[in-house]
C-alpha atoms as a PDB file:
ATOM      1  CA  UNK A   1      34.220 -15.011  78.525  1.00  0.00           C
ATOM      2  CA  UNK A   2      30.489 -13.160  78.630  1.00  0.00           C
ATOM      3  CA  UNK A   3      32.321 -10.445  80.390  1.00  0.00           C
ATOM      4  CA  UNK A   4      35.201  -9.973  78.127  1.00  0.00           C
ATOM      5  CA  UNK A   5      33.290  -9.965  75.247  1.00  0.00           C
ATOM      6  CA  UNK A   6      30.739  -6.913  76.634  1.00  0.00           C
ATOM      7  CA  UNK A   7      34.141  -4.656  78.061  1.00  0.00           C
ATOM      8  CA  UNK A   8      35.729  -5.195  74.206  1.00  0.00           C
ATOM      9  CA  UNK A   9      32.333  -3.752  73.067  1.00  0.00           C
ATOM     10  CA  UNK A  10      32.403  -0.881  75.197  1.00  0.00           C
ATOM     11  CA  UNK A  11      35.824  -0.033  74.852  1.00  0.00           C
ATOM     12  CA  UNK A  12      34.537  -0.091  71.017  1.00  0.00           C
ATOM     13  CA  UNK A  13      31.767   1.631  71.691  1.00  0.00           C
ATOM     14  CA  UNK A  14      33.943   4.287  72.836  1.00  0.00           C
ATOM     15  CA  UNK A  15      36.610   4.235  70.388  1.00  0.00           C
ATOM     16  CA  UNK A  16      34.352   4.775  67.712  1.00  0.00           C
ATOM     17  CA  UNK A  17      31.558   7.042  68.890  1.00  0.00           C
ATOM     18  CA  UNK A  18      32.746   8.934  71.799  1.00  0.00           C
ATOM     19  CA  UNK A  19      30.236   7.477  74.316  1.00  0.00           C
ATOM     20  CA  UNK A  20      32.159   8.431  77.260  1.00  0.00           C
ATOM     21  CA  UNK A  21      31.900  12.793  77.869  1.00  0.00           C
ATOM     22  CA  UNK A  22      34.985  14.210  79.695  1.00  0.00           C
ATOM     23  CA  UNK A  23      36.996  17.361  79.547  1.00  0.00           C
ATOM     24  CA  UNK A  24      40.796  17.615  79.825  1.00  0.00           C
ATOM     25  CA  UNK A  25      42.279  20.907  80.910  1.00  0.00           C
ATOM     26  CA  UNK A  26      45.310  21.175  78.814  1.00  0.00           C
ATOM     27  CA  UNK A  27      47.806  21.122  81.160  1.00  0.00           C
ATOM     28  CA  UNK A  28      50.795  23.386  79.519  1.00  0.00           C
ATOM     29  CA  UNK A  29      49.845  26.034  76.720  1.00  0.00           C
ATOM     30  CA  UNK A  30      49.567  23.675  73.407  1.00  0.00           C
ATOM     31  CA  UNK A  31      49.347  25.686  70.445  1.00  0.00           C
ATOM     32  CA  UNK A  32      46.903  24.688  67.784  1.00  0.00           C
ATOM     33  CA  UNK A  33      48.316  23.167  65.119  1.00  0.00           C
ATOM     34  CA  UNK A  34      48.379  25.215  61.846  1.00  0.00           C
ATOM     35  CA  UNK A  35      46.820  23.482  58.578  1.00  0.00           C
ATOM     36  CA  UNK A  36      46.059  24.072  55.200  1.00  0.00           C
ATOM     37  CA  UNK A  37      42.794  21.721  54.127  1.00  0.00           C
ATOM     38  CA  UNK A  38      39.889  22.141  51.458  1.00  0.00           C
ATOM     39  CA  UNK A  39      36.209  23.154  52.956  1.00  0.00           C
ATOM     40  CA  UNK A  40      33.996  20.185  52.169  1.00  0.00           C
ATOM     41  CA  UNK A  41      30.555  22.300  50.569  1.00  0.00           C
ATOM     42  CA  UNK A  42      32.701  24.981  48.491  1.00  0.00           C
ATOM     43  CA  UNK A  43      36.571  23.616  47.901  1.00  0.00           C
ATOM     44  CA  UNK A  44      37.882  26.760  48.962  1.00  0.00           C
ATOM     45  CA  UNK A  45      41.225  26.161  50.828  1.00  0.00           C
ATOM     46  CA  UNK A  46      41.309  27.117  54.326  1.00  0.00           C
ATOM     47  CA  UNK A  47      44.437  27.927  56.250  1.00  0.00           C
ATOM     48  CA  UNK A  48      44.283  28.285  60.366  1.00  0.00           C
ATOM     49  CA  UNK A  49      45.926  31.548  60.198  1.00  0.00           C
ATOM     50  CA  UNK A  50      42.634  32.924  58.843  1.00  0.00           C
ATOM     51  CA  UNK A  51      41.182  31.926  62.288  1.00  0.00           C
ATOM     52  CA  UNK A  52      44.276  34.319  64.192  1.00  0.00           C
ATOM     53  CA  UNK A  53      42.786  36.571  67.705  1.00  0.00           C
ATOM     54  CA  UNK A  54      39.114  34.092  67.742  1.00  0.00           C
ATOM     55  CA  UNK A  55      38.476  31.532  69.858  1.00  0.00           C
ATOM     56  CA  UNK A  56      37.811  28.106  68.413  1.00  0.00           C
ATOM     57  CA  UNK A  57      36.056  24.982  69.114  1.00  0.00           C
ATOM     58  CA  UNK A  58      37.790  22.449  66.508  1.00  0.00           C
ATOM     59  CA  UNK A  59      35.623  19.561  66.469  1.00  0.00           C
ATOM     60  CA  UNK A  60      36.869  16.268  65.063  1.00  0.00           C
ATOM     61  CA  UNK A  61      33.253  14.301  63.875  1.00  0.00           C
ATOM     62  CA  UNK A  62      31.844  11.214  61.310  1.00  0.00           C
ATOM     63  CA  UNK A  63      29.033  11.623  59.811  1.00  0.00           C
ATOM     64  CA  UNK A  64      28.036   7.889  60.557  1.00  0.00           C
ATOM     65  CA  UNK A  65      28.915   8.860  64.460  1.00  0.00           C
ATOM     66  CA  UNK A  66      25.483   9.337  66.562  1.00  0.00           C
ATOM     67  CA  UNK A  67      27.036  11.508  69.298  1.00  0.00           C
ATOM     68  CA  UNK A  68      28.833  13.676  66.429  1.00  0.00           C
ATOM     69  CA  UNK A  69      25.663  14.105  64.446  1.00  0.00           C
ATOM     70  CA  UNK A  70      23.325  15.100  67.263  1.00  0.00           C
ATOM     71  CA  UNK A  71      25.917  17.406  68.541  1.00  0.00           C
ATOM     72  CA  UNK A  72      25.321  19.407  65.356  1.00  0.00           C
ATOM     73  CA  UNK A  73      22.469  21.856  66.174  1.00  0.00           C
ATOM     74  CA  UNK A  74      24.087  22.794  69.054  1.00  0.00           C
ATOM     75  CA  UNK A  75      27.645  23.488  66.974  1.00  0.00           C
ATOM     76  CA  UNK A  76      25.107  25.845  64.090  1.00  0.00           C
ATOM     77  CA  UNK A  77      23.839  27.496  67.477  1.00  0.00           C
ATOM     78  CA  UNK A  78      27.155  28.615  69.167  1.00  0.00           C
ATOM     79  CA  UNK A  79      28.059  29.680  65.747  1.00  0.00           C
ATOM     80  CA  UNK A  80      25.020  31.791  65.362  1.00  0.00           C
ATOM     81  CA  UNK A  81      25.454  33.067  68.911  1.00  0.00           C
ATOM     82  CA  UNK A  82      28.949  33.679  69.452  1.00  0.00           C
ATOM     83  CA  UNK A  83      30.223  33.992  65.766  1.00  0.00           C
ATOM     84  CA  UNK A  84      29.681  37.976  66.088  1.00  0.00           C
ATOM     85  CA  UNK A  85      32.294  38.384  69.350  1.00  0.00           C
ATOM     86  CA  UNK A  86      35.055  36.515  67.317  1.00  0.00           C
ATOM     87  CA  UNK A  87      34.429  32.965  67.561  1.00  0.00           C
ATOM     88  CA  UNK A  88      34.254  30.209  65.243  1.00  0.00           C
ATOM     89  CA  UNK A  89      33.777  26.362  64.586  1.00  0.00           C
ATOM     90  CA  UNK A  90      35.586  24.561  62.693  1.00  0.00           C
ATOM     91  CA  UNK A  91      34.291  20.800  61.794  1.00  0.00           C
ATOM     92  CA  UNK A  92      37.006  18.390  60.758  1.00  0.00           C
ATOM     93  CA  UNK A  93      35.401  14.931  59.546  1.00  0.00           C
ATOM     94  CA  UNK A  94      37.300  11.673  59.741  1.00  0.00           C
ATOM     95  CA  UNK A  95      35.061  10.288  57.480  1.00  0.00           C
ATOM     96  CA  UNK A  96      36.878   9.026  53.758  1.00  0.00           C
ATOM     97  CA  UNK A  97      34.188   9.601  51.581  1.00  0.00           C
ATOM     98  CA  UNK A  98      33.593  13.354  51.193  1.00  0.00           C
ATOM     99  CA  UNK A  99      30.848  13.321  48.912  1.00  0.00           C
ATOM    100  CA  UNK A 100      29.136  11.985  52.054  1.00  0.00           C
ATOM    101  CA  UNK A 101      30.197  14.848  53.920  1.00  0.00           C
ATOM    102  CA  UNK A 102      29.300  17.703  51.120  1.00  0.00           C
ATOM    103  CA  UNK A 103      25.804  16.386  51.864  1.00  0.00           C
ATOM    104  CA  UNK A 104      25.515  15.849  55.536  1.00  0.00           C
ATOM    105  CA  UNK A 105      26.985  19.981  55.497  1.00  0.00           C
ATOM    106  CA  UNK A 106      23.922  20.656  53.050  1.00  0.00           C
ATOM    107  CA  UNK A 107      21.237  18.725  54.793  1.00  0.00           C
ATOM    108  CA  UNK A 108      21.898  19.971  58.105  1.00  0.00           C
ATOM    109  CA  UNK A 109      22.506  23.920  57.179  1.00  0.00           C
ATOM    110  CA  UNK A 110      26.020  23.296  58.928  1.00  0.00           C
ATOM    111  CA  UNK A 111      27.104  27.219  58.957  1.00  0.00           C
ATOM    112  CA  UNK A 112      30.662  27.066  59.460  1.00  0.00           C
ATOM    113  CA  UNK A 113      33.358  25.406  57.284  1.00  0.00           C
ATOM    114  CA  UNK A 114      33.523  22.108  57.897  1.00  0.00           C
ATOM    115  CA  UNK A 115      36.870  20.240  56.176  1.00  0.00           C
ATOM    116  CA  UNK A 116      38.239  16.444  55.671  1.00  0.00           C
ATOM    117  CA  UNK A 117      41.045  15.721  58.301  1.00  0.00           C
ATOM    118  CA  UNK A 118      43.669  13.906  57.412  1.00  0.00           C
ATOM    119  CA  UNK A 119      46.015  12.037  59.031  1.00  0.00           C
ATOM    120  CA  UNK A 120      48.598  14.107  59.889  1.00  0.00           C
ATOM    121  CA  UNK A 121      45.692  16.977  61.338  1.00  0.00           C
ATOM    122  CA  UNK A 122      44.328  13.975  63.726  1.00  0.00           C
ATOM    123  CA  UNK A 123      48.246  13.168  64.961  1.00  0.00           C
ATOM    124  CA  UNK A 124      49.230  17.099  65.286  1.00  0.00           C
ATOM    125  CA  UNK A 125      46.055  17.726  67.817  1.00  0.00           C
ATOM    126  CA  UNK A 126      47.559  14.769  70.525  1.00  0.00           C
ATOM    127  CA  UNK A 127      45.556  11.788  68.497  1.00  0.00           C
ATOM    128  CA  UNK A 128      42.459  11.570  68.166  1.00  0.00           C
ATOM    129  CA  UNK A 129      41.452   8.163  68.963  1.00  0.00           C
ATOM    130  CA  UNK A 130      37.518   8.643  69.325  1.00  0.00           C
ATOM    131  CA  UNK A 131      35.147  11.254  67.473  1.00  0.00           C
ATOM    132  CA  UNK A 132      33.364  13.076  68.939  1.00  0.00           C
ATOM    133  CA  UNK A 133      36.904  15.165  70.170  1.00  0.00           C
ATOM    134  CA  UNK A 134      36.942  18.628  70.186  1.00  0.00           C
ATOM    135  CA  UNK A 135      39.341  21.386  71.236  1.00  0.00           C
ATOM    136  CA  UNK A 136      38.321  24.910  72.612  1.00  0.00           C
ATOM    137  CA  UNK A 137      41.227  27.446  71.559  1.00  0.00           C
ATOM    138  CA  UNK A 138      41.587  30.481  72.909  1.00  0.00           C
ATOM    139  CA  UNK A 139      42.073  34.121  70.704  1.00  0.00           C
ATOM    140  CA  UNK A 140      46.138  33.788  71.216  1.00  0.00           C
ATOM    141  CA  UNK A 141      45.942  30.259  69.832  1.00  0.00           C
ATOM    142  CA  UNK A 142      45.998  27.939  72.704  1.00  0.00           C
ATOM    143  CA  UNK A 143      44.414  24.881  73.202  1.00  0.00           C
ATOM    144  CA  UNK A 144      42.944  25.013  76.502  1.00  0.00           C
ATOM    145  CA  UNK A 145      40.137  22.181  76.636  1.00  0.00           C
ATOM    146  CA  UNK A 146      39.906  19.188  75.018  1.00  0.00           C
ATOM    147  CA  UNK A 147      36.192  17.571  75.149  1.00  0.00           C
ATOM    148  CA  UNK A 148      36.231  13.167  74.411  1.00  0.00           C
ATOM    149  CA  UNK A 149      32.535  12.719  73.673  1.00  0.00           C
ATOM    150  CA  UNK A 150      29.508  14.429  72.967  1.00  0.00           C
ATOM    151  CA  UNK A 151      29.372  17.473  75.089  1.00  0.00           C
ATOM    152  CA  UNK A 152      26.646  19.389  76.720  1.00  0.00           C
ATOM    153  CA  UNK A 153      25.563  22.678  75.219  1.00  0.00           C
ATOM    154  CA  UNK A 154      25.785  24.146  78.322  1.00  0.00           C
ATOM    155  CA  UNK A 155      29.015  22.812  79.542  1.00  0.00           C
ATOM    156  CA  UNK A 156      30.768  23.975  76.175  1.00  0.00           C
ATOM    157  CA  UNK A 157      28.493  27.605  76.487  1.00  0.00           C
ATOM    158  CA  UNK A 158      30.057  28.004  80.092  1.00  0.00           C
ATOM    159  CA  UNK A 159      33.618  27.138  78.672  1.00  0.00           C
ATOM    160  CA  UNK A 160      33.235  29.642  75.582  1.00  0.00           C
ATOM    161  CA  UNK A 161      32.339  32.524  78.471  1.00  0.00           C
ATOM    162  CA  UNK A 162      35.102  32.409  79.845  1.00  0.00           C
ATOM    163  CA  UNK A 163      37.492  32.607  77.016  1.00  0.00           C
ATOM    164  CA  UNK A 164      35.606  35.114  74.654  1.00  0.00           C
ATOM    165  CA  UNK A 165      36.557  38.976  75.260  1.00  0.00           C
END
């Protein structure tokens, strides 16, 4: 019984925070999905087809998710590094309260736009059943890595390399 009890907390443990880190080549060319959803710290309405010829990392994140949080500084650094050679992240928070949000963007300095995900967003990307999940798009659109967990700066600075002209 001891035993079942500890795997169910695991398994929750990785449902709900991402615990485990792996990467999943996409194996066909996945388009991102296209959406139309407000920007948490300014309400402005943000469409994916103002993110056409950069690369992406979509990151799917709660603000009450260890992994996500500490993954932040290194999300506001590949921004600040790589944001210049066409590249952007975009933060999409599973969280339903998005006052909570507006002020985790502010207290942090997050410096790119960071929206609420609904459910239809979460479904279009595969699922996502865990946070953190992210998704590294290349400039023509295509989802070509797709990160369950927190993720090493270096592993997702290596994977960005490759992909940015």
């Amino acid at each position: 019984m001891a035993k079942r009890v500890v795997s169910l907390l695991f398994f929750s443990l990785w449902i709900c925070c991402g615990v485990i880190f792996t990467v999943t080549p996409m194996q066909s060319a996945t388009k991102m999905p296209a959406f139309k959803l407000e920007e948490v710290a300014t309400g402005k309405k943000i469409d994916s087809t103002m993110f056409a010829g950069k690369s992406l990392l979509v990151t799917f994140f709660a603000s009450w998710c260890p992994p996500c949080i500490q993954e932040i500084p290194t999300l506001i650094k590949l921004q600040k590094e790589y944001g210049a050679k066409q590249f952007s992240v975009i933060g999409l928070s599973v969280d339903s309260e998005k006052q909570v949000v507006r002020d985790l963007v502010s207290e942090r300095s997050i410096n790119y736009p960071v929206m609420m995900a609904d459910n239809a967003i979460t479904v279009s990307f595969g699922g996502v059943y865990g946070v953190p999940t992210s998704f590294l798009v290349n400039n023509k659109g295509t989802v070509v890595k797709r990160y369950t967990g927190y993720v090493p700066q270096a592993v997702l600075m290596r994977d960005l390399e490759q992909i940015i002209d």
